[in-house]
C-alpha atoms as a PDB file:
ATOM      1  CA  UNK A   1     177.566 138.490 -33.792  1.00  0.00           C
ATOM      2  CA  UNK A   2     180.991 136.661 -33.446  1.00  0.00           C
ATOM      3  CA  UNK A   3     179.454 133.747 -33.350  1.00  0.00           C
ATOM      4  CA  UNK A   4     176.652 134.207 -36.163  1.00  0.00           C
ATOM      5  CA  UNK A   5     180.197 134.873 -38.344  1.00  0.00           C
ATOM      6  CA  UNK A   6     181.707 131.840 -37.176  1.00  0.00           C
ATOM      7  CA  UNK A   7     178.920 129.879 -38.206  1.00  0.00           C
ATOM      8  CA  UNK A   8     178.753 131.294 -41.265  1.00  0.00           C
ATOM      9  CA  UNK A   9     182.225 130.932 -42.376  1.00  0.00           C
ATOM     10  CA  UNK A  10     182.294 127.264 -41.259  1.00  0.00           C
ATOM     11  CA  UNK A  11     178.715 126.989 -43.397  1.00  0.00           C
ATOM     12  CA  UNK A  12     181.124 128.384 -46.417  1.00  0.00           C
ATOM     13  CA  UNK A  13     184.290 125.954 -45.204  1.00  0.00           C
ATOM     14  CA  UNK A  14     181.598 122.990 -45.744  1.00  0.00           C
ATOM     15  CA  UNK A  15     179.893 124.287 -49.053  1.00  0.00           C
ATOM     16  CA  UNK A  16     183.440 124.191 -50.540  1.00  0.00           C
ATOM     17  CA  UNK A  17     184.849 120.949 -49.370  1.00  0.00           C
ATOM     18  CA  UNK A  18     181.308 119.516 -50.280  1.00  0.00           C
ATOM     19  CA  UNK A  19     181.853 121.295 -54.175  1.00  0.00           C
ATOM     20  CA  UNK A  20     185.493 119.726 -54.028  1.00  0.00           C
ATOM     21  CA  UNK A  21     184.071 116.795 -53.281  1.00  0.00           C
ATOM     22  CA  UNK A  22     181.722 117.001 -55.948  1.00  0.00           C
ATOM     23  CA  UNK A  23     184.337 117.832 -58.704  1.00  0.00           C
ATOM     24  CA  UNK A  24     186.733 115.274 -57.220  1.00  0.00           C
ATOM     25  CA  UNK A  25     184.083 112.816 -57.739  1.00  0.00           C
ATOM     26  CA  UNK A  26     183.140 113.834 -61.020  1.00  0.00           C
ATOM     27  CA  UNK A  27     186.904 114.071 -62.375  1.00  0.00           C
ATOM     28  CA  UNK A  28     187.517 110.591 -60.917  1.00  0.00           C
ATOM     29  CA  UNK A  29     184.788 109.624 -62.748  1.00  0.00           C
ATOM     30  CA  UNK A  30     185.539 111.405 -66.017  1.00  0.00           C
ATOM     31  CA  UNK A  31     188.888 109.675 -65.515  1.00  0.00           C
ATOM     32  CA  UNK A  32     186.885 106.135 -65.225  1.00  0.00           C
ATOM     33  CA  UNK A  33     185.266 106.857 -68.311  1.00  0.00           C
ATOM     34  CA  UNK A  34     188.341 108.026 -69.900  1.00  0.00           C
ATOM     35  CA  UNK A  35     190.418 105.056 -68.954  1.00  0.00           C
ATOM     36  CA  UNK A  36     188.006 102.007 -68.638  1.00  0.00           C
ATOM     37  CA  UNK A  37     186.373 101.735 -71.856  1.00  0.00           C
ATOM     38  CA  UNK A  38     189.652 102.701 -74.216  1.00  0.00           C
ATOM     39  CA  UNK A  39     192.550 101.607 -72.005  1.00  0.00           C
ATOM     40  CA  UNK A  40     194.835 103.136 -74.098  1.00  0.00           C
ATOM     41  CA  UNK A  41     198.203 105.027 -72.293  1.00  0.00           C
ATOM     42  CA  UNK A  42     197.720 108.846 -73.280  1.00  0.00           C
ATOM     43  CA  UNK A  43     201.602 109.018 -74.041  1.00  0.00           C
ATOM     44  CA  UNK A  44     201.748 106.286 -75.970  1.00  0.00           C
ATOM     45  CA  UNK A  45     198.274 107.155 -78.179  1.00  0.00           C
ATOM     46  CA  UNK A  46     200.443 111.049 -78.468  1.00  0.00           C
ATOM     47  CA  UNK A  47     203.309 109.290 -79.763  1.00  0.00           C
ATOM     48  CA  UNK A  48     201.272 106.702 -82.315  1.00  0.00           C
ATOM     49  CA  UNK A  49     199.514 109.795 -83.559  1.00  0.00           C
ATOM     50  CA  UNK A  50     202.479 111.242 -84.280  1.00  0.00           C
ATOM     51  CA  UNK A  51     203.939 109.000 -86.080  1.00  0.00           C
ATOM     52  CA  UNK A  52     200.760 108.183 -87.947  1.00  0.00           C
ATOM     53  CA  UNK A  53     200.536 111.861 -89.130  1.00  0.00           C
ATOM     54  CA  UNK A  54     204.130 111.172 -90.131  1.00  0.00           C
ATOM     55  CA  UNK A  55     203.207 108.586 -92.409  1.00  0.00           C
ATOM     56  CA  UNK A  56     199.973 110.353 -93.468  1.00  0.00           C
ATOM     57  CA  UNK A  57     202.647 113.346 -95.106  1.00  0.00           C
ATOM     58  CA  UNK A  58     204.457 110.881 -97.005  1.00  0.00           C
ATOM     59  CA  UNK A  59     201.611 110.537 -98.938  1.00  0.00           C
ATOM     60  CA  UNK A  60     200.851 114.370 -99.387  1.00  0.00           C
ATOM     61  CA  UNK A  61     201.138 114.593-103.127  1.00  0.00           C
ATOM     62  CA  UNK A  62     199.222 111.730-103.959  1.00  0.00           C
ATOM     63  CA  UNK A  63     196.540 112.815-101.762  1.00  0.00           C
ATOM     64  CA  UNK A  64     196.604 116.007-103.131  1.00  0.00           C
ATOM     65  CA  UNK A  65     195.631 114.760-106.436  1.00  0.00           C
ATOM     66  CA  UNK A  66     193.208 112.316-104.907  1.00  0.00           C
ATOM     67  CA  UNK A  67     191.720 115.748-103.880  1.00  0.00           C
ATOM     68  CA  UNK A  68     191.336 116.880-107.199  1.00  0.00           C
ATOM     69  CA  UNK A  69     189.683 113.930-108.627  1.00  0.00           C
ATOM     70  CA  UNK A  70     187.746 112.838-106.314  1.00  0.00           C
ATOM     71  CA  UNK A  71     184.597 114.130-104.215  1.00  0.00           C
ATOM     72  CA  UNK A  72     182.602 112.014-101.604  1.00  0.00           C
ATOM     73  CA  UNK A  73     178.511 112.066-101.633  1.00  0.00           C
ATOM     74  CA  UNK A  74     177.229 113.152 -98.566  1.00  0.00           C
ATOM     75  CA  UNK A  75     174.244 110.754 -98.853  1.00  0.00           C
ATOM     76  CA  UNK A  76     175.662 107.387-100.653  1.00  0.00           C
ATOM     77  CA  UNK A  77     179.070 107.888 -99.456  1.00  0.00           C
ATOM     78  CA  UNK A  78     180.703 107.134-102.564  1.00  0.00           C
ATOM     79  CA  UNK A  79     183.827 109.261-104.108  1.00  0.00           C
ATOM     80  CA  UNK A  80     182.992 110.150-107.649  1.00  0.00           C
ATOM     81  CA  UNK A  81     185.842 110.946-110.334  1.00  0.00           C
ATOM     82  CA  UNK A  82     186.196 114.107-111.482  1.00  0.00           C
ATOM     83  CA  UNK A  83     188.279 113.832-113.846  1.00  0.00           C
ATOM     84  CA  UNK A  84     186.796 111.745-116.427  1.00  0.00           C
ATOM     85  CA  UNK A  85     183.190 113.548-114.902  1.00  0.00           C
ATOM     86  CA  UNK A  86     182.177 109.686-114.840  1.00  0.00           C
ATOM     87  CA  UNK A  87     180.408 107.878-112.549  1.00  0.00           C
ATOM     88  CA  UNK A  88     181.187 104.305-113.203  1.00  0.00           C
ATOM     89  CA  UNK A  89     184.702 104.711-110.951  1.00  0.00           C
ATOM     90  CA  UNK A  90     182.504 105.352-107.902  1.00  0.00           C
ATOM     91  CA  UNK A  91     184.245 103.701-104.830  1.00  0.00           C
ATOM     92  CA  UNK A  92     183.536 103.169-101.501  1.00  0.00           C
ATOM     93  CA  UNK A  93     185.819 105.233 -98.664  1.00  0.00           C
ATOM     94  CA  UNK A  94     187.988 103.133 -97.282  1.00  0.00           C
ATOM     95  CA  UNK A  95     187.694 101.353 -94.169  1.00  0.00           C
ATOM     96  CA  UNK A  96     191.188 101.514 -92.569  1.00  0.00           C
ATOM     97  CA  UNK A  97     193.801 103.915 -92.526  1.00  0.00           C
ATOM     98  CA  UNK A  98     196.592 102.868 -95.297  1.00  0.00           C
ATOM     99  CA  UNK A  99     199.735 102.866 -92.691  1.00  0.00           C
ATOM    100  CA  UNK A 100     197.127 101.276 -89.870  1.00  0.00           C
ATOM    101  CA  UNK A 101     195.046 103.907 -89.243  1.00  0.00           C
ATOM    102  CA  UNK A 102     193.376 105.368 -85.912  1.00  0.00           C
ATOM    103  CA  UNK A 103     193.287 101.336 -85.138  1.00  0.00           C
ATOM    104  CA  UNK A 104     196.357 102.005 -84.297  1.00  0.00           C
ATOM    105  CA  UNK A 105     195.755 104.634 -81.684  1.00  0.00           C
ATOM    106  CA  UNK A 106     193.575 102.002 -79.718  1.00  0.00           C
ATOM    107  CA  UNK A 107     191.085 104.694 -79.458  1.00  0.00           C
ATOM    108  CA  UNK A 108     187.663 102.860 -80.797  1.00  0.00           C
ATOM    109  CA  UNK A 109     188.882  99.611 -82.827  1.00  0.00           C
ATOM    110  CA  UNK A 110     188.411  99.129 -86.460  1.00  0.00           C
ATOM    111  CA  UNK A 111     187.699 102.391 -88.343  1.00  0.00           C
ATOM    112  CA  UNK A 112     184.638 102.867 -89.695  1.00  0.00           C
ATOM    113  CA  UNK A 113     183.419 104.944 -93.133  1.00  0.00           C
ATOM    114  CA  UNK A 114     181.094 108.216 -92.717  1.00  0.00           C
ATOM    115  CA  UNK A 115     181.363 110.994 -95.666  1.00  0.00           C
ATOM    116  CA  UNK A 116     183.198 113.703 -95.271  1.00  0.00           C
ATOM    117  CA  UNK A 117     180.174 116.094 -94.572  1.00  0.00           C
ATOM    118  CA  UNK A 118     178.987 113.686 -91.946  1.00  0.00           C
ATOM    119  CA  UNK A 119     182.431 113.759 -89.932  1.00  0.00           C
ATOM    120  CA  UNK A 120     182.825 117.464 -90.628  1.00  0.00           C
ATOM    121  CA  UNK A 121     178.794 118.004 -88.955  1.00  0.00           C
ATOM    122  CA  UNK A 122     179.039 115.836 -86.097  1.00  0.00           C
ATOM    123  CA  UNK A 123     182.987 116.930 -85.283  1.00  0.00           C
ATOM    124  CA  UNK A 124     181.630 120.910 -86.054  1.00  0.00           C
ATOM    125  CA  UNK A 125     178.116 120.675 -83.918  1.00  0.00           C
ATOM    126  CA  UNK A 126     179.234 117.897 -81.206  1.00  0.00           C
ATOM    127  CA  UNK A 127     182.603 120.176 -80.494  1.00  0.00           C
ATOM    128  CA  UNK A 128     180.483 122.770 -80.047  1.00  0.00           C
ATOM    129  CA  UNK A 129     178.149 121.065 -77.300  1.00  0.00           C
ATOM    130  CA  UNK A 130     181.285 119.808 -75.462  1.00  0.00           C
ATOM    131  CA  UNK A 131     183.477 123.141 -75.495  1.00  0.00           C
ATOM    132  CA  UNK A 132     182.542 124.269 -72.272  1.00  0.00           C
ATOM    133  CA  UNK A 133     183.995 120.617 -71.025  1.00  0.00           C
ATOM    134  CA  UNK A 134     187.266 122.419 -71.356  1.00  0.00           C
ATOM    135  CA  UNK A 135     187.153 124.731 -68.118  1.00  0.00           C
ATOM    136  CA  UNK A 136     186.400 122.297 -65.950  1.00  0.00           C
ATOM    137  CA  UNK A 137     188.266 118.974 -66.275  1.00  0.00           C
ATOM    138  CA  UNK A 138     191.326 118.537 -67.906  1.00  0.00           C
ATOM    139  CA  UNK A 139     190.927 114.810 -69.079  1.00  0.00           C
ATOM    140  CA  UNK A 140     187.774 115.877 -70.586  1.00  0.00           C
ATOM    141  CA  UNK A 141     189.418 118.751 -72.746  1.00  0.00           C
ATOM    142  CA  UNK A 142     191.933 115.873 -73.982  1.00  0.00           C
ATOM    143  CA  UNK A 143     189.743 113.521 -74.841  1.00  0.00           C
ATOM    144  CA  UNK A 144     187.660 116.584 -76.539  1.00  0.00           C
ATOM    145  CA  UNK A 145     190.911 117.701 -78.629  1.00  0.00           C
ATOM    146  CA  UNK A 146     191.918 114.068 -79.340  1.00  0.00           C
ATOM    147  CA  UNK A 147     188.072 113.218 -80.660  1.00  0.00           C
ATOM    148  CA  UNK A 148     188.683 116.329 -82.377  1.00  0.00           C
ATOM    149  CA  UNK A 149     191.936 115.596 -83.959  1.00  0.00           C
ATOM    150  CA  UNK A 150     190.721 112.227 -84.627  1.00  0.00           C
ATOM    151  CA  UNK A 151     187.464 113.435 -86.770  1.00  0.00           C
ATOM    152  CA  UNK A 152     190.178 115.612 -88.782  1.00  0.00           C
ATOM    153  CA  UNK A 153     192.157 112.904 -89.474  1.00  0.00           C
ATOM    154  CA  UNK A 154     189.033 110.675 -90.490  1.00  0.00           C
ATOM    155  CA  UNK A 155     188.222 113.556 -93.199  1.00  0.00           C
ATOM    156  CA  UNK A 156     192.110 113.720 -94.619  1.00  0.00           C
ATOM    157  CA  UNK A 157     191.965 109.925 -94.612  1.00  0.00           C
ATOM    158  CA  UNK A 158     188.801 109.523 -96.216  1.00  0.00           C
ATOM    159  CA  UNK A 159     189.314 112.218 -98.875  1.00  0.00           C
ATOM    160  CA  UNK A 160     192.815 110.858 -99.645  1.00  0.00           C
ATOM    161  CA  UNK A 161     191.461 107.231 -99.958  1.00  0.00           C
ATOM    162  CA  UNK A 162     188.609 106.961-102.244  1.00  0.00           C
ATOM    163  CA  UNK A 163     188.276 103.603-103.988  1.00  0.00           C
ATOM    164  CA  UNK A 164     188.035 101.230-101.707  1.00  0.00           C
ATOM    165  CA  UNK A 165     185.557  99.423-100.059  1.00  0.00           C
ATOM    166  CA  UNK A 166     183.372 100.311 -97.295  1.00  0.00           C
ATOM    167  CA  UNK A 167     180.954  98.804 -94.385  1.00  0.00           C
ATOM    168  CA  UNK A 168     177.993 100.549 -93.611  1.00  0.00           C
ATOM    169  CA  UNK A 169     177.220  98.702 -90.683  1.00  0.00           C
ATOM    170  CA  UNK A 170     180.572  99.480 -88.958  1.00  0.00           C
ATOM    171  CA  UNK A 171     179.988 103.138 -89.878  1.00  0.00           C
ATOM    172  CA  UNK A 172     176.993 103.679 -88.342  1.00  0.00           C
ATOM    173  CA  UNK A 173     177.967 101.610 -84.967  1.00  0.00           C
ATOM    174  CA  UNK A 174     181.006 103.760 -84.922  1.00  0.00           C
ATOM    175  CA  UNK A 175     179.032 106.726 -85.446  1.00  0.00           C
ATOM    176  CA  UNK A 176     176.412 105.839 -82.785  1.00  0.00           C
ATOM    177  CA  UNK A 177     179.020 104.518 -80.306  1.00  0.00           C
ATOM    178  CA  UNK A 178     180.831 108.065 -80.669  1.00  0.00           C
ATOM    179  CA  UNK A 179     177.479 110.229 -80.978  1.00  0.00           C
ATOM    180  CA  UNK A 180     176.543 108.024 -77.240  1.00  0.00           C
ATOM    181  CA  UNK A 181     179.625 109.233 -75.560  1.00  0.00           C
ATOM    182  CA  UNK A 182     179.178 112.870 -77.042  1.00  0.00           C
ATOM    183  CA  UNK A 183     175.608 112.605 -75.546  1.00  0.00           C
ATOM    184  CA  UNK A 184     177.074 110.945 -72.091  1.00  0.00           C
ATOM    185  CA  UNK A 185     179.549 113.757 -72.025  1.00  0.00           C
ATOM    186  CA  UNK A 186     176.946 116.123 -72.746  1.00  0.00           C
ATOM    187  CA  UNK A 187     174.515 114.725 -69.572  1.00  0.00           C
ATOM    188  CA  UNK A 188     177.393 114.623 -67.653  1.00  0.00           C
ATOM    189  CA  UNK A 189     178.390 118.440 -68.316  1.00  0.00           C
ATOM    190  CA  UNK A 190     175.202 119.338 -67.743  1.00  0.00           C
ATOM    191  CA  UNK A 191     174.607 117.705 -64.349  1.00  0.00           C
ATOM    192  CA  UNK A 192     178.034 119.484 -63.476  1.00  0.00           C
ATOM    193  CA  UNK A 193     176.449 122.446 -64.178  1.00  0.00           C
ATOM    194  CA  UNK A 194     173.235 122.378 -62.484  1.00  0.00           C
ATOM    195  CA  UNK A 195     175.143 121.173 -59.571  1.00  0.00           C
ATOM    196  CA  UNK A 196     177.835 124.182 -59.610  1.00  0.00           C
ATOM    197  CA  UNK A 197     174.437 126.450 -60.795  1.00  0.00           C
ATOM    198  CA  UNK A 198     172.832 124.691 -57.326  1.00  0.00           C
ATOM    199  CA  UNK A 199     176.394 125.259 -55.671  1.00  0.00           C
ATOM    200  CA  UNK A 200     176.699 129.288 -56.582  1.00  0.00           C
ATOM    201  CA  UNK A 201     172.867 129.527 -55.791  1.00  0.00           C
ATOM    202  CA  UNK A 202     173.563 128.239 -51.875  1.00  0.00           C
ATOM    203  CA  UNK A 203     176.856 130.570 -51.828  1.00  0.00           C
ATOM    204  CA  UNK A 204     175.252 133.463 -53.099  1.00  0.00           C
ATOM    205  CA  UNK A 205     172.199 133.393 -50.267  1.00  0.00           C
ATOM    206  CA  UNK A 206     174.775 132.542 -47.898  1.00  0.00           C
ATOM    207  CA  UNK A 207     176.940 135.229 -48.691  1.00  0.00           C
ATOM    208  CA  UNK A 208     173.802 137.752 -49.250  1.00  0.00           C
ATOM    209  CA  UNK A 209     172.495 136.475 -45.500  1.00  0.00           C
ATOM    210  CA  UNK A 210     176.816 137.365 -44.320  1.00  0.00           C
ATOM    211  CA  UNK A 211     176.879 140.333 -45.662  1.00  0.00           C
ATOM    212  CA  UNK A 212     173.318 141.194 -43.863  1.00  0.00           C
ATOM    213  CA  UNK A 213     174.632 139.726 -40.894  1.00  0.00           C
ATOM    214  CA  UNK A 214     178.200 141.744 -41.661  1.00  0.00           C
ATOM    215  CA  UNK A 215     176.006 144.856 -42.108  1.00  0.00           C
ATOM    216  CA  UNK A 216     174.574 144.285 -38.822  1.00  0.00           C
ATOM    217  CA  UNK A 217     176.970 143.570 -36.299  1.00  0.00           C
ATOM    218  CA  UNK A 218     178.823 146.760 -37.838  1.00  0.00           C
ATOM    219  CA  UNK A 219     175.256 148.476 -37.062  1.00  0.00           C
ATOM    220  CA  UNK A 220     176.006 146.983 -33.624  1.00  0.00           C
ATOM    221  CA  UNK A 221     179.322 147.906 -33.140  1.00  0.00           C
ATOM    222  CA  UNK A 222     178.145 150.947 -34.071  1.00  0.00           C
ATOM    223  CA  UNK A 223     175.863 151.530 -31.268  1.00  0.00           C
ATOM    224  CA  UNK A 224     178.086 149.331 -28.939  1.00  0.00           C
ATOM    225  CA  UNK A 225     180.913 152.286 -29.569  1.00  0.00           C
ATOM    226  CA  UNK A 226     177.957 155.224 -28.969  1.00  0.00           C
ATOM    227  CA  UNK A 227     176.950 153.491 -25.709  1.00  0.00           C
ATOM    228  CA  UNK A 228     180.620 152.889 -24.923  1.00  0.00           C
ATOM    229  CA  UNK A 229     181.051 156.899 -25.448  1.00  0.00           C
ATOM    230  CA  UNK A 230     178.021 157.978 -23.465  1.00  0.00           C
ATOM    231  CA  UNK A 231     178.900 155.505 -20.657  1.00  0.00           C
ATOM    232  CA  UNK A 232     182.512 157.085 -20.897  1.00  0.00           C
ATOM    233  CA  UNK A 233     180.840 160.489 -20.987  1.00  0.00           C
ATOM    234  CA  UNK A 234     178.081 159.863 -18.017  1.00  0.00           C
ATOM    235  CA  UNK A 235     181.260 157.940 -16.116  1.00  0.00           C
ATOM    236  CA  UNK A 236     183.180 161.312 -16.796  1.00  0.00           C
ATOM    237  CA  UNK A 237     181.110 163.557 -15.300  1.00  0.00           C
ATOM    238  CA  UNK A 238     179.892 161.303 -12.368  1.00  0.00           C
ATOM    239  CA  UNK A 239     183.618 161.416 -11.317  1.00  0.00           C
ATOM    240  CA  UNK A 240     183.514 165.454 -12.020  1.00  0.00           C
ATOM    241  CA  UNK A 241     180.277 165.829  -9.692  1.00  0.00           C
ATOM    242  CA  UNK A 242     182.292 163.294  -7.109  1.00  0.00           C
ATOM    243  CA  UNK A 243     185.486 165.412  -7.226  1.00  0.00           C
ATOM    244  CA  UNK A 244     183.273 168.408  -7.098  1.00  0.00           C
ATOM    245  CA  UNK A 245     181.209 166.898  -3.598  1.00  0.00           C
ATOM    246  CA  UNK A 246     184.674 165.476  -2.588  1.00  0.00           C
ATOM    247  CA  UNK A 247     185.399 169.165  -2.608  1.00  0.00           C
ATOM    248  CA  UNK A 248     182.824 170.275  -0.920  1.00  0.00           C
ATOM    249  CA  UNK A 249     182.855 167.751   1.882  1.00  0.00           C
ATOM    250  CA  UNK A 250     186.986 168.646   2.188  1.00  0.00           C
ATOM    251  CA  UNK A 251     185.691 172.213   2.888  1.00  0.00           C
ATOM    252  CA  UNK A 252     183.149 171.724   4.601  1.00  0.00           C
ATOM    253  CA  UNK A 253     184.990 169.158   6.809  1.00  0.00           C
ATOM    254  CA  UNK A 254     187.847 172.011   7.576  1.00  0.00           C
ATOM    255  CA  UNK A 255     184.555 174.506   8.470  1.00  0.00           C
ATOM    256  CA  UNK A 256     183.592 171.887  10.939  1.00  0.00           C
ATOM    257  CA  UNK A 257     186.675 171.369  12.584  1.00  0.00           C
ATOM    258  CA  UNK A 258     187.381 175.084  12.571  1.00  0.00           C
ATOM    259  CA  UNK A 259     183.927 175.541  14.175  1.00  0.00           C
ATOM    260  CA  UNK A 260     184.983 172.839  16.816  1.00  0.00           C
ATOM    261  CA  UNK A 261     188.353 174.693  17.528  1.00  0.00           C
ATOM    262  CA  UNK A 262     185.898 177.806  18.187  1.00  0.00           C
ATOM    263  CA  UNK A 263     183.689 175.868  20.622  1.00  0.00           C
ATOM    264  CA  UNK A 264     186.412 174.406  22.604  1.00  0.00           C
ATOM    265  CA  UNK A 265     187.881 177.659  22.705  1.00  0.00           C
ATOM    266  CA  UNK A 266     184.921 179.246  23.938  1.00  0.00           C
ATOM    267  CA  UNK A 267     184.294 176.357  26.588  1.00  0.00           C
ATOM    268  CA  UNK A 268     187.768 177.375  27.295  1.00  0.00           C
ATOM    269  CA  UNK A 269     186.990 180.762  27.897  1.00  0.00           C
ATOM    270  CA  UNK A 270     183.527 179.955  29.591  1.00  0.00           C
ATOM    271  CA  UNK A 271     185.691 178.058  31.802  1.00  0.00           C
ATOM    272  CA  UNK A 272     188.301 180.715  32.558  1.00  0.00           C
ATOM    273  CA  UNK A 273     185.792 182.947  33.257  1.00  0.00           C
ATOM    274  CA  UNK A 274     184.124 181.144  35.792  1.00  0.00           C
ATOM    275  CA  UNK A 275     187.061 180.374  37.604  1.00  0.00           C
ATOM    276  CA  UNK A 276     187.881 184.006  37.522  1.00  0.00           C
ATOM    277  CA  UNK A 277     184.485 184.755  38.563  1.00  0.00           C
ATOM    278  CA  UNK A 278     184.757 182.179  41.504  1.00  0.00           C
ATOM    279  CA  UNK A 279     187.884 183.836  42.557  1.00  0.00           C
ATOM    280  CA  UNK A 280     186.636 187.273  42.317  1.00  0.00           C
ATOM    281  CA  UNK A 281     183.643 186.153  44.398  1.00  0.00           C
ATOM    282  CA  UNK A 282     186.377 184.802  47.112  1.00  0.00           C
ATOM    283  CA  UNK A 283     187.817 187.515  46.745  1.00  0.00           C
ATOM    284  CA  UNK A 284     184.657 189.939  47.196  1.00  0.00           C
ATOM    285  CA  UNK A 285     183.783 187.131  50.568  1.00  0.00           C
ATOM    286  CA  UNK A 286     187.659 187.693  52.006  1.00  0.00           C
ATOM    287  CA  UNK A 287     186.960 191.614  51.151  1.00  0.00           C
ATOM    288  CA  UNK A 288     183.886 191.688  53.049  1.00  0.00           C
ATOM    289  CA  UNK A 289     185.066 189.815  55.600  1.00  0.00           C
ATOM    290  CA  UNK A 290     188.121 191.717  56.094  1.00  0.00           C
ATOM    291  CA  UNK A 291     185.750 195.460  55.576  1.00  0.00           C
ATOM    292  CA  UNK A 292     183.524 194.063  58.256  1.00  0.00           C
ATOM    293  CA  UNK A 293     186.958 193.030  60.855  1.00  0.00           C
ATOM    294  CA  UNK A 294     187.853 196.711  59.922  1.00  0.00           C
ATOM    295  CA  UNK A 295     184.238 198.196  60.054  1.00  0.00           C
ATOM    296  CA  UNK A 296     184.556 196.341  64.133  1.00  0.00           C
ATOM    297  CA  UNK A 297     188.198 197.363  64.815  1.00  0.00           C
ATOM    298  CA  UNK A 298     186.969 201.103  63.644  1.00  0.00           C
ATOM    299  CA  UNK A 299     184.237 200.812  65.748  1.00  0.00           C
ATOM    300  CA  UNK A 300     186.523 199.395  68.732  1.00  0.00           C
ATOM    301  CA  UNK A 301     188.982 201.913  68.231  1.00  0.00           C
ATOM    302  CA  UNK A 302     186.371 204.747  68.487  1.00  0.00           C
ATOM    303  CA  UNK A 303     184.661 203.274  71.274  1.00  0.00           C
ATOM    304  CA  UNK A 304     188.254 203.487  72.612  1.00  0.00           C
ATOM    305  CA  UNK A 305     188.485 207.142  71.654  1.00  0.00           C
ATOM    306  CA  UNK A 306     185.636 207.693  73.542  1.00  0.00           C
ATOM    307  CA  UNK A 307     186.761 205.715  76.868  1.00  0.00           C
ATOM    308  CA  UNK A 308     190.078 208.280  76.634  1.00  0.00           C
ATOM    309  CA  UNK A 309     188.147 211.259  75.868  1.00  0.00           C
ATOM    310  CA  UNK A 310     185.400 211.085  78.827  1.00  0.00           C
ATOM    311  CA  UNK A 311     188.279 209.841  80.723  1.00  0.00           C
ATOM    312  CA  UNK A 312     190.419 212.811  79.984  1.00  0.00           C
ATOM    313  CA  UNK A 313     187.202 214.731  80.545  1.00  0.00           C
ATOM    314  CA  UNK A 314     187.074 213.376  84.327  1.00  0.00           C
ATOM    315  CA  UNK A 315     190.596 213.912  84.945  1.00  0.00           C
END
């Protein structure tokens, strides 16, 4: 089970460095596209826009009243008085910004005319398709919020500067050049996502087939701990029957040698008693000797007795 966990955690290890990878890649190349095709410095396009937006509020009131007398056709592109409710003073948006423009910014060249409704659409429904950009690179959400800022300054500068003339041509390769990144930033997002959606997929089985294998080796450590306790518990009272037998065999040992003390003690006495009983049996040998020596002497002496009595008799 160790092991199962070790290769799962390295399969994790891997997944990630591979999804680093894959980001890495993707932000370098984000930062390819970013840098390659403008090569502008990011500082120094900040710092132009500021000072262009500078200039732009110099102009404030007369823009203002440009606002009021002027309104741009969505369709021709044209800025119609108001004033005068004519429509002979019809002029073209202008091209260029008055103090240089977003030429300036080195962003995409020459400035080119779309209406005001146009560059409000595509800035309102292309933000919108690249909004989730903003999570997951950082040059991406830049170049989002400067495309952004950059529409919104097209509108102000296009409302304020009615009168002048404009090329269609420019406008719509301006428009199709900035609709082509849009669309290559939208392909781009979403092969990012189908490869973090492909990314989360693997990570989720693998950590649905870790937690399964978590779930299991605590199932076996589970029963490794029960076995551990009923080999503890067997090994317990194995050594309680051996202290028990060891018990026995102590007591019965001591019974043993006890009843060996007894034996040699009655050998002992078996051998006592035949000594005593071979020495009584001398004895009883020397007795009858000595009973049958006195038995003879008796006899002697009365046989003496005799021989003085039928002596004493003749005399």
């Amino acid at each position: 089970m160790a092991q199962k966990k070790q290769e799962l955690q390295a399969q994790n290890l891997e997944l990630k460095a591979k999804k680093q990878k894959i980001n890495y890649t993707r932000n370098m190349e984000d930062m390819q596209l970013w840098n390659n095709p403008i090569k502008v410095n990011i500082d120094q396009q900040v710092q132009q826009r500021y000072h262009h937006q500078q200039q732009i509020s110099m102009f404030a009131p007369q823009q203002q009243q440009q606002r009021q007398q002027y309104v741009v056709d969505p369709n021709t592109g044209k800025a119609t008085n108001l004033v005068d409710g004519k429509h002979d003073k019809t002029q073209n948006v202008k091209g260029h910004c008055p103090v240089g423009g977003c030429k300036q910014l080195g962003l995409f060249g020459p400035i080119q005319t779309v209406s005001v409704n146009q560059a409000t659409n595509l800035v309102d429904g292309k933000h919108d398709k690249t909004q989730n950009v903003k999570g997951h690179c950082p040059e991406l959400k830049f170049k989002n919020e400067f495309l952004k800022s950059y529409f919104q300054d097209l509108k102000d500068i296009y409302a304020y500067s009615a009168g002048s003339s404009v090329q269609e041509k420019e406008v719509d390769n301006d428009s199709k050049e900035l609709k082509d990144k849009i669309e290559a930033l939208n392909e781009e997002l979403v092969i990012e996502r189908q490869i973090r959606g492909a990314a989360e997929a693997t990570i989720e089985h693998l950590l649905g087939e870790y937690t399964k294998a978590d779930a299991k080796s605590h199932e076996l450590e589970a029963k490794l701990a029960e076995a551990q306790k009923n080999l503890e518990q067997q090994v317990k009272e194995r050594d309680e029957k051996d202290s028990e037998l060891d018990s026995e065999l102590n007591r019965l040992h001591k019974r043993a040698k006890q009843q060996v003390q007894e034996v040699q003690k009655k050998d002992d006495l078996e051998a006592k008693y035949k000594e005593v009983n071979e020495k009584s049996e001398q004895a009883a040998s020397r007795l009858s000797g000595l009973q049958q020596k006195l038995d003879r002497t008796r006899q002697h002496a009365n046989e003496a007795l005799k021989a003085i009595d039928t002596e004493r008799q003749q005399l």
